[in-house]
PDB file of N, CA and C in Angstrom:
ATOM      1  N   UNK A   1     168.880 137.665-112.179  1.00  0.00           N
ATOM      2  CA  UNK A   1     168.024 138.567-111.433  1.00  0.00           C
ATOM      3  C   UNK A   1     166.894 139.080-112.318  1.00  0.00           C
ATOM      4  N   UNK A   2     165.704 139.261-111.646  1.00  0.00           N
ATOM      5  CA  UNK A   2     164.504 139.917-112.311  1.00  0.00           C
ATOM      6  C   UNK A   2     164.318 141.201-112.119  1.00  0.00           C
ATOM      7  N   UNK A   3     163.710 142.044-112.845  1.00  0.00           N
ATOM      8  CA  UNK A   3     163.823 143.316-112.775  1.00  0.00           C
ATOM      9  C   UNK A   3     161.902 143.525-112.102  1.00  0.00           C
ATOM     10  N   UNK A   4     162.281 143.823-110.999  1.00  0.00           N
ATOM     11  CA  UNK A   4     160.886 144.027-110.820  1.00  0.00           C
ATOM     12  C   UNK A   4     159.803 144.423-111.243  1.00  0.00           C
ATOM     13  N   UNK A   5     158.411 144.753-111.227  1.00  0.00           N
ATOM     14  CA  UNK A   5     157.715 145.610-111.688  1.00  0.00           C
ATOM     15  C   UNK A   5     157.096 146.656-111.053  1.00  0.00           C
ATOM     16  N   UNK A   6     157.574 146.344-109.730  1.00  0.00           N
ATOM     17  CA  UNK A   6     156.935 147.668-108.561  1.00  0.00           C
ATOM     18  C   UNK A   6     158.579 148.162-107.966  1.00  0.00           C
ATOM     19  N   UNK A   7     159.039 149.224-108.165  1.00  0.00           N
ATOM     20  CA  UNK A   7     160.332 149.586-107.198  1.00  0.00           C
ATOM     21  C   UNK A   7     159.898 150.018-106.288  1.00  0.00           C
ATOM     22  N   UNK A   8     158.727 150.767-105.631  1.00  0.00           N
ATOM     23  CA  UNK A   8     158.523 151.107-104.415  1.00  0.00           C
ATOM     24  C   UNK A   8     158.227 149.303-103.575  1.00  0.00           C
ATOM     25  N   UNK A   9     157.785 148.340-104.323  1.00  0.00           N
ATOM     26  CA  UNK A   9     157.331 146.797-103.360  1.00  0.00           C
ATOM     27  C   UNK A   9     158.902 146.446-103.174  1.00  0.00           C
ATOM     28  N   UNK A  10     159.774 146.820-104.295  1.00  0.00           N
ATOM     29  CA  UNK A  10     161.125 146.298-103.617  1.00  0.00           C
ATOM     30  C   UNK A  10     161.663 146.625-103.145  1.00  0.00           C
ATOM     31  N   UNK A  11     161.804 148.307-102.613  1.00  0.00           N
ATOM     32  CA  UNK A  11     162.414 148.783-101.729  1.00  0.00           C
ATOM     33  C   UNK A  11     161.839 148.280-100.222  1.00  0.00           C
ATOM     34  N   UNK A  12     160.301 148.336-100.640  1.00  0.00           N
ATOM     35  CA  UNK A  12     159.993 148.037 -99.334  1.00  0.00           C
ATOM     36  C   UNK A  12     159.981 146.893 -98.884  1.00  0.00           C
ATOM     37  N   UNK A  13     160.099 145.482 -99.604  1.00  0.00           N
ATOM     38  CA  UNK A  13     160.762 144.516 -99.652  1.00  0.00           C
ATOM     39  C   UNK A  13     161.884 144.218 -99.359  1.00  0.00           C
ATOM     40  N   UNK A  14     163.029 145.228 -99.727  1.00  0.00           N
ATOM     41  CA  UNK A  14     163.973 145.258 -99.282  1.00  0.00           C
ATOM     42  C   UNK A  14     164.033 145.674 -97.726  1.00  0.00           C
ATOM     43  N   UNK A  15     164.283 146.838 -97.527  1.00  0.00           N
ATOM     44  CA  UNK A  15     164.132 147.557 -96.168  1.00  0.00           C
ATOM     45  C   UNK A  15     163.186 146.916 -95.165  1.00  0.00           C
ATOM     46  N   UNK A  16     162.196 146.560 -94.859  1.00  0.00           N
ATOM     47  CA  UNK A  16     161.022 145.813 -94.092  1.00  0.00           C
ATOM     48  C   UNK A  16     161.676 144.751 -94.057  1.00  0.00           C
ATOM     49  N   UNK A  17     161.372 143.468 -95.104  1.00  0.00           N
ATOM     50  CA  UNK A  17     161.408 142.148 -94.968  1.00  0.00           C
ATOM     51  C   UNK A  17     162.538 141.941 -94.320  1.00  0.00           C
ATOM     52  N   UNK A  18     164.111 142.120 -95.731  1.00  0.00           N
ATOM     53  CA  UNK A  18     165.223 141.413 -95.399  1.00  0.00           C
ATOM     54  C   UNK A  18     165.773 142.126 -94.538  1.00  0.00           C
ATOM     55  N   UNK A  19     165.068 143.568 -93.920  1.00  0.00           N
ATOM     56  CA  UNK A  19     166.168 143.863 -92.833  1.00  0.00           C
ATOM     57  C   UNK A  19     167.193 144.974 -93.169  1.00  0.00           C
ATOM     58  N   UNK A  20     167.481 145.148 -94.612  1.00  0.00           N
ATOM     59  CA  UNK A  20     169.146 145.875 -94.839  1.00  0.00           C
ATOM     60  C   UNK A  20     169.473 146.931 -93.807  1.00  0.00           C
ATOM     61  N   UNK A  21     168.204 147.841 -93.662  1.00  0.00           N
ATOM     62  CA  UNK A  21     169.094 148.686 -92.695  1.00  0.00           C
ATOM     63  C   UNK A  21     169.344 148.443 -91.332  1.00  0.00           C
ATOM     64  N   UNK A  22     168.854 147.243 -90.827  1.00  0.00           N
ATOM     65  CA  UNK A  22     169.415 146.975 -89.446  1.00  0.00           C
ATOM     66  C   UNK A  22     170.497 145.668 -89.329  1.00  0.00           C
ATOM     67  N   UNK A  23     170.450 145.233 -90.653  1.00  0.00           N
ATOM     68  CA  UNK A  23     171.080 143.860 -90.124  1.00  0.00           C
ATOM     69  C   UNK A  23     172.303 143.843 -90.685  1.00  0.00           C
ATOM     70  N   UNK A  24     173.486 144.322 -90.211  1.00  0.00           N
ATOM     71  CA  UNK A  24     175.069 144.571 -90.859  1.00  0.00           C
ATOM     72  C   UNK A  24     175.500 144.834 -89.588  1.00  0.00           C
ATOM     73  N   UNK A  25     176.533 144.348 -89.704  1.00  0.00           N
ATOM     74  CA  UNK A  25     177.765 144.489 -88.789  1.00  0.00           C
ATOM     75  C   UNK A  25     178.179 146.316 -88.569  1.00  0.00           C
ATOM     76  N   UNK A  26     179.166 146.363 -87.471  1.00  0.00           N
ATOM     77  CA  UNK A  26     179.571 147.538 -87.250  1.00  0.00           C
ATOM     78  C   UNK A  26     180.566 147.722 -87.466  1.00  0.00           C
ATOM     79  N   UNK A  27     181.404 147.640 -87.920  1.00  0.00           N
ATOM     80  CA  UNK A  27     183.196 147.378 -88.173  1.00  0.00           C
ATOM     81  C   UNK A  27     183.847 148.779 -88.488  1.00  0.00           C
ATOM     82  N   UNK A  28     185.251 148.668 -87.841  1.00  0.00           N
ATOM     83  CA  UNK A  28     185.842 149.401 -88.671  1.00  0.00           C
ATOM     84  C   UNK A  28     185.829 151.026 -88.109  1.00  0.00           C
ATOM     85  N   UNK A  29     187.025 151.663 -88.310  1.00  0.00           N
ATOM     86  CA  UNK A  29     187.151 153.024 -87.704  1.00  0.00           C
ATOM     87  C   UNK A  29     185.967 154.482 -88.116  1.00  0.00           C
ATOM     88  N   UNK A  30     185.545 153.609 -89.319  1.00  0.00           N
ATOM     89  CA  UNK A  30     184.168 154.769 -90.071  1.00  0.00           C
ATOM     90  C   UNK A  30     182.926 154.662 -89.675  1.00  0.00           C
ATOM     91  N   UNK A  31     182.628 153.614 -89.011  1.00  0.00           N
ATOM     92  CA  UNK A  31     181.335 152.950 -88.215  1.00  0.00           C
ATOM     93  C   UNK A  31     181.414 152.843 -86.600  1.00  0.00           C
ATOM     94  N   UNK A  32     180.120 153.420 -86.377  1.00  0.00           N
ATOM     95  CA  UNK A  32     180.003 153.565 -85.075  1.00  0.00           C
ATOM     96  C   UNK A  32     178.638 153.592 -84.834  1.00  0.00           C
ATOM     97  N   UNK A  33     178.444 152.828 -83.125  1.00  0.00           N
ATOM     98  CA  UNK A  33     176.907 152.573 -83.206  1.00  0.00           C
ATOM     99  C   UNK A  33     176.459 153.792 -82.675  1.00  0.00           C
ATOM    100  N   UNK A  34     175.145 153.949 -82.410  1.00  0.00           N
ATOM    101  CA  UNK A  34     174.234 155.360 -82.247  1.00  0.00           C
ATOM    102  C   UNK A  34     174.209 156.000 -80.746  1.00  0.00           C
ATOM    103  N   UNK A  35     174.618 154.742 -79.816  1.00  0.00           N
ATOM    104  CA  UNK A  35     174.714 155.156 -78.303  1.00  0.00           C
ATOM    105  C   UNK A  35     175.783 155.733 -77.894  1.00  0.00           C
ATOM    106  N   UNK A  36     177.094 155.149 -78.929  1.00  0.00           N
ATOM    107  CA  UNK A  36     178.397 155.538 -78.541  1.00  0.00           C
ATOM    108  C   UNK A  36     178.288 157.514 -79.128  1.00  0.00           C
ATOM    109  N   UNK A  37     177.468 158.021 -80.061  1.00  0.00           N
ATOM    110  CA  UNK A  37     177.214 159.380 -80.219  1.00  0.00           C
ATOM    111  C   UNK A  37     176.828 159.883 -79.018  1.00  0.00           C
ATOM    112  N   UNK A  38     176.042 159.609 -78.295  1.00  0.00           N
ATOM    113  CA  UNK A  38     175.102 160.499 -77.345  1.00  0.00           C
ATOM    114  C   UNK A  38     175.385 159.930 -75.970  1.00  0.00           C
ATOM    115  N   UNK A  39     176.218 159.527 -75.355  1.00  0.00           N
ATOM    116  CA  UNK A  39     176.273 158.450 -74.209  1.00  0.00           C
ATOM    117  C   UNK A  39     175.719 159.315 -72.830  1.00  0.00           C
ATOM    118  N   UNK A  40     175.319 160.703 -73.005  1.00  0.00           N
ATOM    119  CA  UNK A  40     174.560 160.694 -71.948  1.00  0.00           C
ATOM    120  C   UNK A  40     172.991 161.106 -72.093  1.00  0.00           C
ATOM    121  N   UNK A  41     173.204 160.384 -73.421  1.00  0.00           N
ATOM    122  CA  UNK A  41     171.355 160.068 -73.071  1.00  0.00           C
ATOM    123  C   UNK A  41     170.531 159.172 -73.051  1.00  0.00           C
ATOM    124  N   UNK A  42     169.493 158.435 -72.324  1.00  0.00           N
ATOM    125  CA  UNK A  42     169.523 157.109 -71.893  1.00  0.00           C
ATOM    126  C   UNK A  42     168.960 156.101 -73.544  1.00  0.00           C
ATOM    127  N   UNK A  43     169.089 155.222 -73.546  1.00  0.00           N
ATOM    128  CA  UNK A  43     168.828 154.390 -75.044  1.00  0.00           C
ATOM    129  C   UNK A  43     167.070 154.646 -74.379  1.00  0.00           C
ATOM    130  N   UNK A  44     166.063 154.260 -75.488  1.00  0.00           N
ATOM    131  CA  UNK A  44     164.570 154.022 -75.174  1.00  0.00           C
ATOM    132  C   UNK A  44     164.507 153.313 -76.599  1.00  0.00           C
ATOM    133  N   UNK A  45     163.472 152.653 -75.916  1.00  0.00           N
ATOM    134  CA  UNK A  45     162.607 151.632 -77.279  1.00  0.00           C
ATOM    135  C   UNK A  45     161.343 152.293 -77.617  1.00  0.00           C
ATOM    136  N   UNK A  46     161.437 152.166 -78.871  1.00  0.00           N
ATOM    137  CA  UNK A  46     160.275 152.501 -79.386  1.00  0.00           C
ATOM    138  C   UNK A  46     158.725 152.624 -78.918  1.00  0.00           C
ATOM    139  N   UNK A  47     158.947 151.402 -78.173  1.00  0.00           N
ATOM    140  CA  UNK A  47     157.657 150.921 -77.127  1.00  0.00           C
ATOM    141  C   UNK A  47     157.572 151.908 -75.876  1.00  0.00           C
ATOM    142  N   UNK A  48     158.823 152.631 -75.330  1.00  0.00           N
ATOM    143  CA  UNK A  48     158.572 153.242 -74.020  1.00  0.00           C
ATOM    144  C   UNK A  48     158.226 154.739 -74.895  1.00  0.00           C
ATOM    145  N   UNK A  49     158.572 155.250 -75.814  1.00  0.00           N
ATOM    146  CA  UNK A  49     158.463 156.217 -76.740  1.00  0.00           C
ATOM    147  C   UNK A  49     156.869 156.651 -77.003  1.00  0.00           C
ATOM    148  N   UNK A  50     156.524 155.162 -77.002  1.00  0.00           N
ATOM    149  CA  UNK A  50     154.876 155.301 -77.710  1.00  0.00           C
ATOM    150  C   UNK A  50     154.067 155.253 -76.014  1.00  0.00           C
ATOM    151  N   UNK A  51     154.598 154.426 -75.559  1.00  0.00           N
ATOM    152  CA  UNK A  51     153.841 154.529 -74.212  1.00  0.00           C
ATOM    153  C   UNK A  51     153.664 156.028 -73.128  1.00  0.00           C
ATOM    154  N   UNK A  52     154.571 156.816 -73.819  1.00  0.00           N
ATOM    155  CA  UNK A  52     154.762 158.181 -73.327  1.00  0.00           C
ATOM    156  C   UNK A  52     153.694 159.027 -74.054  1.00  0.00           C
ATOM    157  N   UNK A  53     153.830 158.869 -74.973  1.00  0.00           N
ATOM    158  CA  UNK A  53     152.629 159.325 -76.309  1.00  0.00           C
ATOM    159  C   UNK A  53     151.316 159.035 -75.736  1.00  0.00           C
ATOM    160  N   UNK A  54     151.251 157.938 -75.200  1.00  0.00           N
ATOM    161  CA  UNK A  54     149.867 157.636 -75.469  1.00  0.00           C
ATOM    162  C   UNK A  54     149.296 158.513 -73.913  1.00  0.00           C
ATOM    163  N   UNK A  55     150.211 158.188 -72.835  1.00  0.00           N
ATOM    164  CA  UNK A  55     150.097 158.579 -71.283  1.00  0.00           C
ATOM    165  C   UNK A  55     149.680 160.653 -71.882  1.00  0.00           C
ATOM    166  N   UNK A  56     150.788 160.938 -72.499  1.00  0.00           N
ATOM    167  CA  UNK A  56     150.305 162.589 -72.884  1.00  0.00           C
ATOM    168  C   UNK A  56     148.976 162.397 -73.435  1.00  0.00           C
ATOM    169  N   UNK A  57     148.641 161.453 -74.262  1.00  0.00           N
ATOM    170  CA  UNK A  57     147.439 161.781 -75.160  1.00  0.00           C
ATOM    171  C   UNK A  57     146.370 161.774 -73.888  1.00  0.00           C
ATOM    172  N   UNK A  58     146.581 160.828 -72.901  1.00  0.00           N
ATOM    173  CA  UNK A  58     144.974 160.504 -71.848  1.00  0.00           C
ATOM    174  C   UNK A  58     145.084 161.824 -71.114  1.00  0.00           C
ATOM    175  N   UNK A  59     145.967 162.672 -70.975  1.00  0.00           N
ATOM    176  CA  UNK A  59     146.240 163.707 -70.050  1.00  0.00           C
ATOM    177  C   UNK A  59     145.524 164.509 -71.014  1.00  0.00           C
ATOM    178  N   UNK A  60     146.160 165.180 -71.999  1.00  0.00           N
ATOM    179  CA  UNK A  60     144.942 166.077 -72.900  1.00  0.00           C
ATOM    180  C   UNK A  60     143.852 165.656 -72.848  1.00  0.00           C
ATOM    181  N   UNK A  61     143.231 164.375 -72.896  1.00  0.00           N
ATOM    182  CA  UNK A  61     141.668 164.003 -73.496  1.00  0.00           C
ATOM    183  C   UNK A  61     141.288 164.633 -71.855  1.00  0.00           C
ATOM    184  N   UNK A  62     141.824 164.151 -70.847  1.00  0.00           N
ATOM    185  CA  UNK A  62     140.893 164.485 -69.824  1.00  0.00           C
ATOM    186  C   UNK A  62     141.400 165.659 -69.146  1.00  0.00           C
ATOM    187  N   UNK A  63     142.232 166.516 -69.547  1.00  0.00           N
ATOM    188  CA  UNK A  63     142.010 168.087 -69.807  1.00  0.00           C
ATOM    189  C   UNK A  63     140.873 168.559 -70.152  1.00  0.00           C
ATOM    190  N   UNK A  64     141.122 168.270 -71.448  1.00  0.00           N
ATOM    191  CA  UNK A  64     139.709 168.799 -72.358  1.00  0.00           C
ATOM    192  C   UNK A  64     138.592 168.176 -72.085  1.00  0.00           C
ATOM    193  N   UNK A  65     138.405 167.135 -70.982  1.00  0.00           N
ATOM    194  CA  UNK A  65     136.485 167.146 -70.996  1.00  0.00           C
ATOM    195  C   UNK A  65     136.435 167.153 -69.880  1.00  0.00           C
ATOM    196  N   UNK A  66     137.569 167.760 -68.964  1.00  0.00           N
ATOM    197  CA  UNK A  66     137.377 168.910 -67.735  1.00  0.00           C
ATOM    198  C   UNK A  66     137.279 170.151 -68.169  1.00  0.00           C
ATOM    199  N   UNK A  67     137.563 171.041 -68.806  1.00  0.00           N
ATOM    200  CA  UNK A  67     137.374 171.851 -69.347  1.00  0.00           C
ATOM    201  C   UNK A  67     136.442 171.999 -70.058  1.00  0.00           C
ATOM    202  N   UNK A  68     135.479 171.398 -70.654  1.00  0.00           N
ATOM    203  CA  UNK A  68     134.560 171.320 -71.076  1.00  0.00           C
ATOM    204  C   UNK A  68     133.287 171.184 -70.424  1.00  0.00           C
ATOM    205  N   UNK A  69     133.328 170.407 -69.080  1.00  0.00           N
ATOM    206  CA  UNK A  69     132.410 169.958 -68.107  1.00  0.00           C
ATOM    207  C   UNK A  69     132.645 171.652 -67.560  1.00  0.00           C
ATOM    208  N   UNK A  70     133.677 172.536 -67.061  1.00  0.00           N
ATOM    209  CA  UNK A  70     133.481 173.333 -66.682  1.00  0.00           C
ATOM    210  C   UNK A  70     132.721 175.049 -67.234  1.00  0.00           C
ATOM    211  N   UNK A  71     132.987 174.540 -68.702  1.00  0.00           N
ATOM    212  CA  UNK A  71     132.860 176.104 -69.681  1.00  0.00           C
ATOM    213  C   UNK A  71     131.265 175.633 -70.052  1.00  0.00           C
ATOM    214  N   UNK A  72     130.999 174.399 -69.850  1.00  0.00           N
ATOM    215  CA  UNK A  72     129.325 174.015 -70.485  1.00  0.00           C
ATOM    216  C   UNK A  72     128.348 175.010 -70.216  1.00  0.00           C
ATOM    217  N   UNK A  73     128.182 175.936 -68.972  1.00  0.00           N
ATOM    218  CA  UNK A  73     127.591 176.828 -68.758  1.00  0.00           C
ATOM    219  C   UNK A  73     128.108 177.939 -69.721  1.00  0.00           C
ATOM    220  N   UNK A  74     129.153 178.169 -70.120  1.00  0.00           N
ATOM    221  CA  UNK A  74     129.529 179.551 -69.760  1.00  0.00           C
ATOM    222  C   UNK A  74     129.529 179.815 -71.497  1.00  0.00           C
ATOM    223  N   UNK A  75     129.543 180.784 -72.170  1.00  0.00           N
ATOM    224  CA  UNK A  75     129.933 181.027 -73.687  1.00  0.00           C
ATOM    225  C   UNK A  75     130.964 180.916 -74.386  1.00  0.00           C
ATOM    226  N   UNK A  76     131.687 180.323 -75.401  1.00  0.00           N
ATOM    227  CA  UNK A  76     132.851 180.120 -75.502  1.00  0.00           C
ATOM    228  C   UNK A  76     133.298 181.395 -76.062  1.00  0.00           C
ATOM    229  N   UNK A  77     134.500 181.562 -76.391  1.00  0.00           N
ATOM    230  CA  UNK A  77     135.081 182.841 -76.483  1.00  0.00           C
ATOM    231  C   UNK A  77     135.124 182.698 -78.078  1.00  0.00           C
ATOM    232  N   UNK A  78     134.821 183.784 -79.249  1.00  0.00           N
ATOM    233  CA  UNK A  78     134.906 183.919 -80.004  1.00  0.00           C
ATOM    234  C   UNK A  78     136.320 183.093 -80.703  1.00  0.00           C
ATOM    235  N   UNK A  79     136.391 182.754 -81.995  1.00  0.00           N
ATOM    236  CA  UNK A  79     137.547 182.348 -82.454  1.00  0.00           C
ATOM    237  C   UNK A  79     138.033 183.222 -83.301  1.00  0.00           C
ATOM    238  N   UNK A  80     139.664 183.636 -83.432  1.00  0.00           N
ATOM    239  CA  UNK A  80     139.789 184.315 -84.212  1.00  0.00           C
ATOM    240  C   UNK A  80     140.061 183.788 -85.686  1.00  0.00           C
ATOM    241  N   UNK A  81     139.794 185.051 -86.662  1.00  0.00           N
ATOM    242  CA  UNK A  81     139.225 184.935 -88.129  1.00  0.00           C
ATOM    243  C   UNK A  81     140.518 185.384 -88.689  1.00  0.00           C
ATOM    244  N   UNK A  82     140.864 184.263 -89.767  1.00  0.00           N
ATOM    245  CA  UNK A  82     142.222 184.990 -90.576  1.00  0.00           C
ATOM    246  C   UNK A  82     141.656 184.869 -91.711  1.00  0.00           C
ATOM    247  N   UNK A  83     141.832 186.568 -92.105  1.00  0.00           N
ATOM    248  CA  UNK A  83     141.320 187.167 -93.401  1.00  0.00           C
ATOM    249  C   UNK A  83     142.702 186.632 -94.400  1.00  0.00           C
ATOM    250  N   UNK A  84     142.179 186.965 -95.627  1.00  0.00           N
ATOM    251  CA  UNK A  84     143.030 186.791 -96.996  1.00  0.00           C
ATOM    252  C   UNK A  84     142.845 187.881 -97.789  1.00  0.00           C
ATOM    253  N   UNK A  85     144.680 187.844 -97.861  1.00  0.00           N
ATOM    254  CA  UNK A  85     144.716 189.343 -98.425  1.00  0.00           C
ATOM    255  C   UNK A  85     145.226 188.682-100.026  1.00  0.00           C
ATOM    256  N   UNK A  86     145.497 189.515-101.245  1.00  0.00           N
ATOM    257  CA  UNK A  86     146.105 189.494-102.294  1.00  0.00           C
ATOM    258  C   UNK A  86     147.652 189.333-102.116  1.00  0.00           C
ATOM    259  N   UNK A  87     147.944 188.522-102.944  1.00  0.00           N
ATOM    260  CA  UNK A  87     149.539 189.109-103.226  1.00  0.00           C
ATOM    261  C   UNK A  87     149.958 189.298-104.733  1.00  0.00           C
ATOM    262  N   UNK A  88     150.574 190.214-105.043  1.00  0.00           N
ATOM    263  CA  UNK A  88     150.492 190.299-106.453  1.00  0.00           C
ATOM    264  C   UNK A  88     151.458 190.404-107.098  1.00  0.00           C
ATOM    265  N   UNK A  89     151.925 189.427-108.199  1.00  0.00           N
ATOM    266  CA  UNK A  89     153.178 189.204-108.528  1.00  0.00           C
ATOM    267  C   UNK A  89     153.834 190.467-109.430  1.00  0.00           C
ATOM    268  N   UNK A  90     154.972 190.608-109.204  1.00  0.00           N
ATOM    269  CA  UNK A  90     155.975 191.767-109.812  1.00  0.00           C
ATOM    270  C   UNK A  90     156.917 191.276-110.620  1.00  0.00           C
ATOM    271  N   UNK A  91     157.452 191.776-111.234  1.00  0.00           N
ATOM    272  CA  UNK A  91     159.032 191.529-111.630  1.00  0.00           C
ATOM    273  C   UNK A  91     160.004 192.439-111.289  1.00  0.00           C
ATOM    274  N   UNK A  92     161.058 192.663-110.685  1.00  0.00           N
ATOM    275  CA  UNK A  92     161.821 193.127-110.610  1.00  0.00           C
ATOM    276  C   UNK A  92     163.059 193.192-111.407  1.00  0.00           C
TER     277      UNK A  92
END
């Protein structure tokens, strides 16, 4: 065996490429898969996860440039200002 010269390229070499953390068996009374934890909540893929993400994201964008089409007349409301105070170290 070679000793690498990047340990972050071989971890991620490891983990990414060959797989380790998904590709092993389940065996055995100490192992258990992730659905059998939660069985009443439905499995989702990553893909329906992101597709939810993205459906919220178009709902904000066209929030906000309804809201914007509507306040265009109007003045926006001041923002509030957070001052900075001291803190000053003690010993106790």
């Amino acid at each position: 065996n070679i000793i690498p010269q990047s340990v972050v390229a071989s971890f991620t070499h490891d983990i990414f490429i060959k797989g380790c953390q998904i590709n092993f068996p389940i065996e055995g009374p100490n192992e258990t898969e992730a659905c059998s934890l939660y069985p009443n909540e439905p499995f989702r893929t990553l893909d329906d996860c992101f597709n939810d993400f993205l459906a919220k994201m178009k709902d904000e964008n066209i929030k906000q440039s309804d809201e914007n089409t509507k306040q265009s007349n109007e003045i926006p409301p001041p923002k509030p200002v957070v001052e900075a105070f001291a803190i000053t170290a003690t010993c106790a």
